[in-house]
N, C-alpha and C. Protein backbone atom coordinates (compact mmCIF):
# COMPACT_ATOMS: atom_id res chain seq x y z
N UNK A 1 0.87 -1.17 0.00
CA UNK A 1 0.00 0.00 0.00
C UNK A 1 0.91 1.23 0.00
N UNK A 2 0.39 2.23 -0.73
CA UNK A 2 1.31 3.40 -0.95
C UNK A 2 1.44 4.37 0.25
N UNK A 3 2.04 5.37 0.18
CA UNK A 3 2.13 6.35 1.04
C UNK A 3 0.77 7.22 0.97
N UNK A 4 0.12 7.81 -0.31
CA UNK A 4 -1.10 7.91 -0.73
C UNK A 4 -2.02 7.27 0.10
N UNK A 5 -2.24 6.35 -0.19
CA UNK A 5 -3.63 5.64 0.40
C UNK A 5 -3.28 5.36 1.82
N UNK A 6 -2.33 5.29 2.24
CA UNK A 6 -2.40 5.01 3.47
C UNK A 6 -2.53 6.01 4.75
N UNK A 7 -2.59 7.43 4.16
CA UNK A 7 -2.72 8.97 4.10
C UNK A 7 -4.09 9.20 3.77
N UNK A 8 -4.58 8.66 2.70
CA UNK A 8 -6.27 8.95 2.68
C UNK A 8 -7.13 8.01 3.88
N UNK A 9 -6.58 7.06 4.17
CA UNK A 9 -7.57 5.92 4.99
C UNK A 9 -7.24 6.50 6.33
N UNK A 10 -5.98 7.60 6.78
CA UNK A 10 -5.87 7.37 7.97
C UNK A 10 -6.80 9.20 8.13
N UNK A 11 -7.03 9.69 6.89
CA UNK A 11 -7.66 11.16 6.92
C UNK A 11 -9.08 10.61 7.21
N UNK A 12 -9.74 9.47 6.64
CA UNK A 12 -10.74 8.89 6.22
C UNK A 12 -11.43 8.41 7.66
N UNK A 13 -10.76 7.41 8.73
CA UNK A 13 -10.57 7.33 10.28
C UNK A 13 -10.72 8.86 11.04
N UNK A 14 -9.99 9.26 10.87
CA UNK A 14 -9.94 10.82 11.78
C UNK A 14 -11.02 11.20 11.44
N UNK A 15 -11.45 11.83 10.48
CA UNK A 15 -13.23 12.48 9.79
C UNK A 15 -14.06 11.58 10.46
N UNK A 16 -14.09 10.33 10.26
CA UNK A 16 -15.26 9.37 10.49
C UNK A 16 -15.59 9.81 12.14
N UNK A 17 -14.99 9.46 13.25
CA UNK A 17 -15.00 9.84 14.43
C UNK A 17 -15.98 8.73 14.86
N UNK A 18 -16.52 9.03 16.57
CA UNK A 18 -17.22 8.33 16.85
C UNK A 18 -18.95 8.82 16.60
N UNK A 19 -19.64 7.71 17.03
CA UNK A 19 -21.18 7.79 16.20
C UNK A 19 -21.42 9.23 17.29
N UNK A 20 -22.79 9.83 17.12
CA UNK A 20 -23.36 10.92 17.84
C UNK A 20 -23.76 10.16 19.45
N UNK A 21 -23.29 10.65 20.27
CA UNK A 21 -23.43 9.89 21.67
C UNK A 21 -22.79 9.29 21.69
N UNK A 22 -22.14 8.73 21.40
CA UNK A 22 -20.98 7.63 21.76
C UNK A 22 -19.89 7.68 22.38
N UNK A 23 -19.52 9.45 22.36
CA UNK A 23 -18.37 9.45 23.22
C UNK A 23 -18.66 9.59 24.95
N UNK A 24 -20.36 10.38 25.14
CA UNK A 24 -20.83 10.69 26.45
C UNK A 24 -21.50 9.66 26.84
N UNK A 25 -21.79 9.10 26.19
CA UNK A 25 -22.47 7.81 26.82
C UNK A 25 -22.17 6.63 27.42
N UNK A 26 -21.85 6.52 28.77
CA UNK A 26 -21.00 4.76 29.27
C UNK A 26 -21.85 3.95 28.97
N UNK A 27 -20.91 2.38 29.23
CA UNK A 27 -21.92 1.28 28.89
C UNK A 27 -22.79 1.60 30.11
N UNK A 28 -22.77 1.64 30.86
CA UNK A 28 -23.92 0.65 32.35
C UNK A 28 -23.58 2.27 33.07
N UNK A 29 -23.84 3.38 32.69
CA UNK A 29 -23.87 4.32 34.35
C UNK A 29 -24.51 4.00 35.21
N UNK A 30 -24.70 4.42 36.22
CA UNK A 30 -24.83 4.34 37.60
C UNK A 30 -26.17 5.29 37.51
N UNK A 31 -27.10 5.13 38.64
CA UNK A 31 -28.41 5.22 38.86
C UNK A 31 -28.98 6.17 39.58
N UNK A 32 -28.20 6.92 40.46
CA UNK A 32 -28.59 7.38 41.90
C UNK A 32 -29.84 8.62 41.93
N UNK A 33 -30.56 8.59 42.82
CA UNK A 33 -31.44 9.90 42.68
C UNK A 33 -30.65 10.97 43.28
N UNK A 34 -30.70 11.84 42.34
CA UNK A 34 -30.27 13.17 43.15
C UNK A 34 -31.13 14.10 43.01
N UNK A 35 -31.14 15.53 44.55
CA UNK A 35 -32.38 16.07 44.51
C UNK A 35 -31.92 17.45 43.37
N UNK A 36 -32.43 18.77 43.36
CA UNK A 36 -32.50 19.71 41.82
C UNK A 36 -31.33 20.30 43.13
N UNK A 37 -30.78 21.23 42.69
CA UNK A 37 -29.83 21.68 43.11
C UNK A 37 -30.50 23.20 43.84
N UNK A 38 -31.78 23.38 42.82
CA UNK A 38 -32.19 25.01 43.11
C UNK A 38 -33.99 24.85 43.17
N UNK A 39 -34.47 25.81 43.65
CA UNK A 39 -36.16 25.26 42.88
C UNK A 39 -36.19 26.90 42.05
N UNK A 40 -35.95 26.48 41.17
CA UNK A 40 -36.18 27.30 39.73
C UNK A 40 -36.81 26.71 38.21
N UNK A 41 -37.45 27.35 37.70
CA UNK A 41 -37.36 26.50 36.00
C UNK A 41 -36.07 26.69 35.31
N UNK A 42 -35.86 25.82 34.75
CA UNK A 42 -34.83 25.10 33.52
C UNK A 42 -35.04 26.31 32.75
N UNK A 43 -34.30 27.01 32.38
CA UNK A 43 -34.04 27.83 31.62
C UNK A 43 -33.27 27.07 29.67
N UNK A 44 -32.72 26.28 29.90
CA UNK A 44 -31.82 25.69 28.95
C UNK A 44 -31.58 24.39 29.39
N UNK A 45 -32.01 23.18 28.89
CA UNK A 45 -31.55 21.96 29.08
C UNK A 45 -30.60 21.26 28.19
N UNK A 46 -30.51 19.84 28.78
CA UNK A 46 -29.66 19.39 28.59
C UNK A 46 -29.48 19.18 26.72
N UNK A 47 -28.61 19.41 26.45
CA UNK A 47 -28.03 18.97 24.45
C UNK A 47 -26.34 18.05 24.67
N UNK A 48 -27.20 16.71 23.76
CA UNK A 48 -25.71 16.09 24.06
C UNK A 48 -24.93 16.07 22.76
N UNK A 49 -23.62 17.26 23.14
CA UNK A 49 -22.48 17.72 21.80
C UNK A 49 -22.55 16.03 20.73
N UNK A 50 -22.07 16.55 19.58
CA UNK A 50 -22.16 15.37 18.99
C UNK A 50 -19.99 14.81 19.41
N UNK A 51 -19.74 15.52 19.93
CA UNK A 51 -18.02 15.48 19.70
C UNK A 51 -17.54 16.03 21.16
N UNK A 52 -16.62 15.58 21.49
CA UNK A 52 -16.05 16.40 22.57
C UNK A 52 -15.71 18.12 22.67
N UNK A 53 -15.48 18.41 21.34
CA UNK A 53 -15.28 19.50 21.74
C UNK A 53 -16.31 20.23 20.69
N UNK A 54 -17.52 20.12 20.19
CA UNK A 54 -18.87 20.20 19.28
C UNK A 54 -19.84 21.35 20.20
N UNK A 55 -20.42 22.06 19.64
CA UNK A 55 -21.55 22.58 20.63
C UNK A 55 -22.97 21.82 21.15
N UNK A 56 -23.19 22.30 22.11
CA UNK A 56 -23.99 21.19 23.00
C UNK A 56 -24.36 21.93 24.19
N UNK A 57 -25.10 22.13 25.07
CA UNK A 57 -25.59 22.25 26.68
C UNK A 57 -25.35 21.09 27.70
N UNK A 58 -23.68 20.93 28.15
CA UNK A 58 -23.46 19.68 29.03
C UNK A 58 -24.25 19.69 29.62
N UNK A 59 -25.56 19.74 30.45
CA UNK A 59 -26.31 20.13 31.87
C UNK A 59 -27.72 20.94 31.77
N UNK A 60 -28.06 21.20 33.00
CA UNK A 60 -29.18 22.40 32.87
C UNK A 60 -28.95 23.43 33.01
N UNK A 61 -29.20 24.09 32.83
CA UNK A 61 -29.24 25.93 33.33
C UNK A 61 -30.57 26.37 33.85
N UNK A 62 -30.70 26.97 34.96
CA UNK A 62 -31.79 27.19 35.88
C UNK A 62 -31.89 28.42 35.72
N UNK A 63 -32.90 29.39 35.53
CA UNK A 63 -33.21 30.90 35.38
C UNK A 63 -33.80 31.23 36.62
N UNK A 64 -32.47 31.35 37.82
CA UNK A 64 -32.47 31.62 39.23
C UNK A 64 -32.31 33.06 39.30
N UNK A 65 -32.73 33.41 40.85
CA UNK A 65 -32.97 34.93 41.29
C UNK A 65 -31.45 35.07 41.48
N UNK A 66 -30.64 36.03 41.06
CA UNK A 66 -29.27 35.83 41.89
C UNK A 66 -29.69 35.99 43.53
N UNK A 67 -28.49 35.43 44.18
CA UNK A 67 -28.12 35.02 45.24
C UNK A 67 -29.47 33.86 46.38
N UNK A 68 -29.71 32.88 44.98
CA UNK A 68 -30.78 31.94 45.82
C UNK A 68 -29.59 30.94 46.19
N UNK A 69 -29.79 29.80 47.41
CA UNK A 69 -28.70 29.57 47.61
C UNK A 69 -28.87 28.16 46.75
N UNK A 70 -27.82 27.22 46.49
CA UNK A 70 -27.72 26.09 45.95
C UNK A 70 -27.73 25.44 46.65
N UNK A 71 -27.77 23.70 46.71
CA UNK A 71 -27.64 22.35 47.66
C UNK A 71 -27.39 21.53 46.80
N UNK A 72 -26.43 20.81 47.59
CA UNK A 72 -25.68 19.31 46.85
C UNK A 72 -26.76 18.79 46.64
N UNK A 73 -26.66 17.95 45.18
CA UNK A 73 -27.61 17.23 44.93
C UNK A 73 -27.88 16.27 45.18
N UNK A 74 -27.00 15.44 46.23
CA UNK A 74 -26.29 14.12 47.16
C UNK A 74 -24.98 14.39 47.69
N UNK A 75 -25.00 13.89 48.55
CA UNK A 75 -23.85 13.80 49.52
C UNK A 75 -22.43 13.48 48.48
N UNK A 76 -21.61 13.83 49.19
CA UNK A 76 -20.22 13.62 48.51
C UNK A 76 -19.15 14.56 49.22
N UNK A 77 -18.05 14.58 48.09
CA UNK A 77 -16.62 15.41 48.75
C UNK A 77 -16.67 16.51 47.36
N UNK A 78 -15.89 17.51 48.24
CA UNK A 78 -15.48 18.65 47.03
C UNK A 78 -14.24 18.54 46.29
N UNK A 79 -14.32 18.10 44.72
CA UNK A 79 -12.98 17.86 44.03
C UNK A 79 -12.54 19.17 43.14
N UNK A 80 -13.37 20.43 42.93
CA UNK A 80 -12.98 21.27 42.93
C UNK A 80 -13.85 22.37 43.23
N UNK A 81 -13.25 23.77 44.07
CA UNK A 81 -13.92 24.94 44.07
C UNK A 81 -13.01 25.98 43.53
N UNK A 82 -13.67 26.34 42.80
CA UNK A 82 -12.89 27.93 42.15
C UNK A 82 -13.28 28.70 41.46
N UNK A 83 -12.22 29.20 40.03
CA UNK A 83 -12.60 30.41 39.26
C UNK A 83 -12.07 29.40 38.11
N UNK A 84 -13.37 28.78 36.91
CA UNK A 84 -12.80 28.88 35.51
C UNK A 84 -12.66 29.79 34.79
N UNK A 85 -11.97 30.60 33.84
CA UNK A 85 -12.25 31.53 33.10
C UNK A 85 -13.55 32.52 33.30
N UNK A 86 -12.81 33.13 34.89
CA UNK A 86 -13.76 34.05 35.46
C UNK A 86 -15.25 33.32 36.23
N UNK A 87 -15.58 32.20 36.04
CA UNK A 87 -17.10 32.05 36.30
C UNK A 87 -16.65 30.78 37.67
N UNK A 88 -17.49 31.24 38.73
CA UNK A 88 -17.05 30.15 40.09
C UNK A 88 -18.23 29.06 39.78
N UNK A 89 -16.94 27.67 40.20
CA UNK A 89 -17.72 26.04 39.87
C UNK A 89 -17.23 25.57 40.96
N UNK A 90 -17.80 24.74 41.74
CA UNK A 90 -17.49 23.45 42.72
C UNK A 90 -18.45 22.47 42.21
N UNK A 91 -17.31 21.80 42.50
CA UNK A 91 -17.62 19.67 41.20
C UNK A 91 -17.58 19.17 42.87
N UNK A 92 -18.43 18.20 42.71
CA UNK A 92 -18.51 17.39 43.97
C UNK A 92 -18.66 15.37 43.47
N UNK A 93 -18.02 14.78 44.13
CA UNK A 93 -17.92 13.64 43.60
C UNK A 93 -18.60 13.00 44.78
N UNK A 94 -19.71 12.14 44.26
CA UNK A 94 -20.60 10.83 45.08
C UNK A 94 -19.97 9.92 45.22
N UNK A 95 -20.33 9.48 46.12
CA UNK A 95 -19.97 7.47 46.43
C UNK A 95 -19.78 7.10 45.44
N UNK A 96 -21.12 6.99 44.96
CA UNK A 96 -21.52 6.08 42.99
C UNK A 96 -20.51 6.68 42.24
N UNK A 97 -19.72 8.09 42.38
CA UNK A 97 -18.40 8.22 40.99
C UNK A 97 -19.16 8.93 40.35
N UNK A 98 -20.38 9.26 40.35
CA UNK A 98 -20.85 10.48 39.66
C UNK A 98 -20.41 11.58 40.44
N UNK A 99 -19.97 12.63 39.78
CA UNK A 99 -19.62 13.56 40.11
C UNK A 99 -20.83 15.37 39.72
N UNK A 100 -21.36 15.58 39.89
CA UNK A 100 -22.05 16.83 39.72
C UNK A 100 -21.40 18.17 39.70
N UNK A 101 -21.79 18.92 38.65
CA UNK A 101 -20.90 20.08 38.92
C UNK A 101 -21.83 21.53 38.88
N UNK A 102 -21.51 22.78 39.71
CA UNK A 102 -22.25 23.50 40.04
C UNK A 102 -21.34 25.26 39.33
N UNK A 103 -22.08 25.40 38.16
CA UNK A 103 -21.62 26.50 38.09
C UNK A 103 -22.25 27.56 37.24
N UNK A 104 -21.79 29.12 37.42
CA UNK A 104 -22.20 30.58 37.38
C UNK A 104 -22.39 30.62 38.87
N UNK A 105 -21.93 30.48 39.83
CA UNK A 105 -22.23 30.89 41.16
C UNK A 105 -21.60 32.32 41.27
N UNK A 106 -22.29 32.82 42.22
CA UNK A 106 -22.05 33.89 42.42
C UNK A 106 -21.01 34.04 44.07
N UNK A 107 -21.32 33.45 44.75
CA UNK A 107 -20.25 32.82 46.09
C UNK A 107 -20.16 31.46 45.76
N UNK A 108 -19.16 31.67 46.74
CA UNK A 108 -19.16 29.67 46.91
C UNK A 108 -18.54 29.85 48.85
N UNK A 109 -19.46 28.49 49.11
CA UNK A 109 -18.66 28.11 50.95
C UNK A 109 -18.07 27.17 50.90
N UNK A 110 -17.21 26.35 50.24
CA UNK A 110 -16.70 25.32 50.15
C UNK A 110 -15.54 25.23 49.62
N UNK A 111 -14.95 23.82 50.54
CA UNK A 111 -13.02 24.19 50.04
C UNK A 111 -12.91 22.83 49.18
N UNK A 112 -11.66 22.62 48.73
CA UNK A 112 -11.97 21.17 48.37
C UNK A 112 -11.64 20.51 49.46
N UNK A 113 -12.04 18.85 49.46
CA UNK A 113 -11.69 18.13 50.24
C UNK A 113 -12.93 18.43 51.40
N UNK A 114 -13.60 18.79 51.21
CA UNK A 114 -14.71 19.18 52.29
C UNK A 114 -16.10 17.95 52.13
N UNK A 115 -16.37 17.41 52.85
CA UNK A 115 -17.87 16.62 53.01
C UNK A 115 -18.67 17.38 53.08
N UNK A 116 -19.61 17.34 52.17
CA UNK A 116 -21.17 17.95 51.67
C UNK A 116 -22.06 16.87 51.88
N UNK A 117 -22.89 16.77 53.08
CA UNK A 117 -24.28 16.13 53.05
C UNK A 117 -25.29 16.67 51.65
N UNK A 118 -26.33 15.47 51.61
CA UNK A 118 -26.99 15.80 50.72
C UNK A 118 -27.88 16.88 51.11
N UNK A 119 -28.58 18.24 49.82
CA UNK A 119 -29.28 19.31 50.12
C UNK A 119 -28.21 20.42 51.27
N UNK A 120 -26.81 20.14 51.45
CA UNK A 120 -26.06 20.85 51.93
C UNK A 120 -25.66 21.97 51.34
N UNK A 121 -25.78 23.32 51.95
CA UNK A 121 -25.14 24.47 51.17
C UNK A 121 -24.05 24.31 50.32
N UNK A 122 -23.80 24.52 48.87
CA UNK A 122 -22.57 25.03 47.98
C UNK A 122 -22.43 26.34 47.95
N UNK A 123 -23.09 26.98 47.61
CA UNK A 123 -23.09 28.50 47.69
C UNK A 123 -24.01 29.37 47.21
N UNK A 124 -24.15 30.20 45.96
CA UNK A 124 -25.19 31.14 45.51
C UNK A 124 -25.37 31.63 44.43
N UNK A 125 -26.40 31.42 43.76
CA UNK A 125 -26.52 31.44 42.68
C UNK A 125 -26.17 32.64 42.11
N UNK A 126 -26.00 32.77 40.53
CA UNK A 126 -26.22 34.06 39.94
C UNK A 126 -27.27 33.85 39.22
N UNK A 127 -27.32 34.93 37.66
CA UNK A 127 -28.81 34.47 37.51
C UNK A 127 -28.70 33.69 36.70
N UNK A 128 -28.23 32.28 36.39
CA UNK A 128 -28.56 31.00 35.75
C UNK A 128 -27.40 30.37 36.36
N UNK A 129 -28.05 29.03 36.72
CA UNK A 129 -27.47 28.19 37.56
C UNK A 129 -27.20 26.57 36.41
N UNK A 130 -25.65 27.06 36.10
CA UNK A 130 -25.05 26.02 35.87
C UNK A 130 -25.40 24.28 36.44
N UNK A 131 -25.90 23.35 36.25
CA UNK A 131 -25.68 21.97 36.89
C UNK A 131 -25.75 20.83 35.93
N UNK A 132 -24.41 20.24 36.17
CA UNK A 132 -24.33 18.84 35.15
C UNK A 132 -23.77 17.59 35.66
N UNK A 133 -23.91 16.68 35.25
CA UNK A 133 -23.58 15.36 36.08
C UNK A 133 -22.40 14.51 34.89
N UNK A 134 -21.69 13.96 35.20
CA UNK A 134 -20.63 13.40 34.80
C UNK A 134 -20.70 11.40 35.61
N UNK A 135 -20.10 10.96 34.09
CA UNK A 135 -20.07 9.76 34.53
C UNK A 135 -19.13 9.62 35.56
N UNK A 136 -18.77 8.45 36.16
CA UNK A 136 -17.17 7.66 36.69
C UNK A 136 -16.46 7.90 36.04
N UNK A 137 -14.56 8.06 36.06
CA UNK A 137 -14.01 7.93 35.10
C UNK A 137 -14.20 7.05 34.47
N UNK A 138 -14.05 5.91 35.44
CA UNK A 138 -13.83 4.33 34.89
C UNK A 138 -15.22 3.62 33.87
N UNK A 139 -16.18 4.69 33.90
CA UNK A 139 -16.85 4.62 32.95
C UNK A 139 -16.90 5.32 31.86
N UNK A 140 -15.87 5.90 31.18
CA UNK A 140 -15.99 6.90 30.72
C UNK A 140 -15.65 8.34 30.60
N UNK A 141 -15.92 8.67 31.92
CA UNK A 141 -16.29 9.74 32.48
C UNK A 141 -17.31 11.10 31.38
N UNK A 142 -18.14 10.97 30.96
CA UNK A 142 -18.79 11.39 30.13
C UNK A 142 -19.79 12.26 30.67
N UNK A 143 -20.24 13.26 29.99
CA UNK A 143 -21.74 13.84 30.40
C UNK A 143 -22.49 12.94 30.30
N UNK A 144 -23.27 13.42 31.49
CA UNK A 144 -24.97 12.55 31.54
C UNK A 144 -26.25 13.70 31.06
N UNK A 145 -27.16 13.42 31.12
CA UNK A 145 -28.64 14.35 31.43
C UNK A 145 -28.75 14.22 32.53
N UNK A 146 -28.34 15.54 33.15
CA UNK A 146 -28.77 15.72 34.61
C UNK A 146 -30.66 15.28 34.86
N UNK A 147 -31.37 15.73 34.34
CA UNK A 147 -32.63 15.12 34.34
C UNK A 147 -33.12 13.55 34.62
N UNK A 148 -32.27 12.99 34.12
CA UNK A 148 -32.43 11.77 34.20
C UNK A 148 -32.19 11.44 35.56
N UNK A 149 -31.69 11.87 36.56
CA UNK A 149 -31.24 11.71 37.71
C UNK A 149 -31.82 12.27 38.53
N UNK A 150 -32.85 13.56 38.43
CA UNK A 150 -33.38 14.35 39.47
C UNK A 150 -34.55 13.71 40.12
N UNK A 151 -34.80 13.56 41.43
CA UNK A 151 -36.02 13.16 42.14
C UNK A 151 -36.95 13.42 42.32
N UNK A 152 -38.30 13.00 42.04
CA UNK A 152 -39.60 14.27 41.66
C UNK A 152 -40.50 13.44 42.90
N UNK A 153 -41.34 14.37 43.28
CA UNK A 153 -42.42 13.41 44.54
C UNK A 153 -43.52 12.62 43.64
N UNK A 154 -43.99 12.07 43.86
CA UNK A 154 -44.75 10.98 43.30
C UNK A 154 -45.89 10.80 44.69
N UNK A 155 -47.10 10.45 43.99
CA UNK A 155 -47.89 9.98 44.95
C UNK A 155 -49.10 9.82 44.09
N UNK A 156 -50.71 9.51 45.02
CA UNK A 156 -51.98 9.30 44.22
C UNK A 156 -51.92 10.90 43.65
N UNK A 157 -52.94 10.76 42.41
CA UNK A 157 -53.53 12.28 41.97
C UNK A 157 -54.27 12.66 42.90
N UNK A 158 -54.84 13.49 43.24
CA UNK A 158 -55.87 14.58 44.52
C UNK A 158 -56.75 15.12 43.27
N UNK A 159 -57.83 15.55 43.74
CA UNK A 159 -59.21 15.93 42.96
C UNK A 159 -59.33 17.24 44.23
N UNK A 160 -59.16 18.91 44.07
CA UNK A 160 -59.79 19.37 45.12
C UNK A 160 -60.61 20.03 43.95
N UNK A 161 -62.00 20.09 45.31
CA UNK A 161 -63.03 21.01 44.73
C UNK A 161 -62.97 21.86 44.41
N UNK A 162 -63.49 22.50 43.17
CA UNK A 162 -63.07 24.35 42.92
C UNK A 162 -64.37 24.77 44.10
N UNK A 163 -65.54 24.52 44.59
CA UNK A 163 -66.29 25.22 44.64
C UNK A 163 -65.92 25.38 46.47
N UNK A 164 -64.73 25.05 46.88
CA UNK A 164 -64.53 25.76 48.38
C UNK A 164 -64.50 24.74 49.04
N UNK A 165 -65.47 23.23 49.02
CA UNK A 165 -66.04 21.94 50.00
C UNK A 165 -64.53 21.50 50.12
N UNK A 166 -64.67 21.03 51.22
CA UNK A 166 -63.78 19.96 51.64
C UNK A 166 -63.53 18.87 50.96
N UNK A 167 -62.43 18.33 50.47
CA UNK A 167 -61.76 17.24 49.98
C UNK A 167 -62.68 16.11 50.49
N UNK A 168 -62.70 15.23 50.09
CA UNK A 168 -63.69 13.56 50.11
C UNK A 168 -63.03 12.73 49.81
N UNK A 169 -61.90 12.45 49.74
CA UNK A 169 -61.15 11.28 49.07
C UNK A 169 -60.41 10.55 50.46
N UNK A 170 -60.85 9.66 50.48
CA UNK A 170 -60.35 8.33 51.80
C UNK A 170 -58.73 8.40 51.71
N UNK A 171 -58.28 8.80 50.24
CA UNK A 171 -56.46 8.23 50.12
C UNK A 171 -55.47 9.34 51.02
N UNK A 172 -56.32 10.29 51.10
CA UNK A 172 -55.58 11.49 51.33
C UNK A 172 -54.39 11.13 52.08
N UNK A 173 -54.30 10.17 52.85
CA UNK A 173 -53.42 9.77 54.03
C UNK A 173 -52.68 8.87 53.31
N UNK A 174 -52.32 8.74 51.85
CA UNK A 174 -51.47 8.54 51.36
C UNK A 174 -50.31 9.03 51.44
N UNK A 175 -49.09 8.58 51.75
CA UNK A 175 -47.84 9.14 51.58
C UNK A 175 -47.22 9.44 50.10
N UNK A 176 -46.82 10.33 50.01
CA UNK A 176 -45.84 10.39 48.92
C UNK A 176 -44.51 10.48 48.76
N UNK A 177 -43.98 10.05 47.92
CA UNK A 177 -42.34 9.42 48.38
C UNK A 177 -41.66 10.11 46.59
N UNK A 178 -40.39 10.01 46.88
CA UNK A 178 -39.72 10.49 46.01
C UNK A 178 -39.01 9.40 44.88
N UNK A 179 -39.02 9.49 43.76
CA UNK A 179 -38.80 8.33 42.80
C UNK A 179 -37.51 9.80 41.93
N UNK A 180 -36.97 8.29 40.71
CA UNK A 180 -36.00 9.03 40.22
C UNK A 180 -36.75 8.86 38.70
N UNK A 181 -36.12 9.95 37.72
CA UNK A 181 -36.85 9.58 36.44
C UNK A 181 -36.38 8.49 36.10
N UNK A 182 -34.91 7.56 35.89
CA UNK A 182 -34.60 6.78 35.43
C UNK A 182 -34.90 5.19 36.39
N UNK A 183 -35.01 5.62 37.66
CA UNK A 183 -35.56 3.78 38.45
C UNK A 183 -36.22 4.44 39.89
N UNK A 184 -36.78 3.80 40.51
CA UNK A 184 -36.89 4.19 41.17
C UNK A 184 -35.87 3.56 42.48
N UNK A 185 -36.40 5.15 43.35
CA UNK A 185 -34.87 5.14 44.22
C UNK A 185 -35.45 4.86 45.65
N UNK A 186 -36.35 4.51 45.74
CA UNK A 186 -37.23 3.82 46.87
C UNK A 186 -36.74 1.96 46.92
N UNK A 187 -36.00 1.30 46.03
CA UNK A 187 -35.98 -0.29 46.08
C UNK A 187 -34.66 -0.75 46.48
């Protein structure tokens, strides 16, 4: 084989790349519920780049009040707090190796190496709140859809009256419990 062709097949490899998702996507991630970081609406969700370095929305973006405060979205340690290119992030890594990352903050209270209970202060928002979840390395280490992971309450539907009467429904004394979009995190 010539110098030629062996120059087109290896231009031919490089172009081709991997399929769309394939580079963020592990085989088997990990499951865990985690709670929203803020109670705001999603301003910008999640877009998964077709390429590592492709345009895309790693995460959500929350269209927060500045200075609402943030909370770990699960327990973990702080693997980094600082300044990227001007904008403050603290990444916090779970048990499970997912790691979550929190950024456009406007403060931060946290050093690295610090234990964060879950719903524990990170710091304060500005007005859109950075949050994205990352695989394990050892899986990858890839973006996830933070969505896929957030914990929503779940319970029976409720019927209240518009016309003022008191509720009538026997279930009411139903509990409601928190599930994850992807399994539930009650089993």
């Amino acid at each position: 084989m010539g110098l030629l062709s062996r120059l087109l097949i290896g231009i031919a490899v490089a172009l081709a790349g991997p399929l769309p998702g394939a580079v963020h996507t592990p085989a088997s991630p990990p499951s865990p519920c985690l709670l929203a970081p803020v109670r705001a609406p999603v301003a910008d969700g999640y877009r998964s780049p077709w390429c590592l370095w492709c345009r895309g929305n790693r995460g959500l973006e929350y269209a927060t009040v500045p200075g609402t405060s943030v909370r770990a979205a699960a327990g973990g340690v702080v693997r980094f707090s600082g300044e990227v290119a001007g904008t403050l992030y603290v990444v916090i890594e779970h048990p499970s190796g997912l790691r979550t990352t929190y950024g456009r903050l406007s403060s931060v209270g946290l050093g690295i190496g610090v234990s964060v209970p879950a719903a524990g202060p990170v710091g304060t928002a500005g007005a859109r709140l950075f949050f994205g979840v990352r695989a394990p390395v050892r899986l990858g280490g890839g973006y996830l859809d933070p969505a896929r992971f957030l914990a929503r309450l779940v319970g029976p539907a409720r019927l209240v009256p518009t016309d003022g009467s008191p509720a009538r429904n026997p279930r009411l004394g139903t509990p409601r419990r928190f599930t994850c979009t992807a399994r539930d995190a009650t089993r």
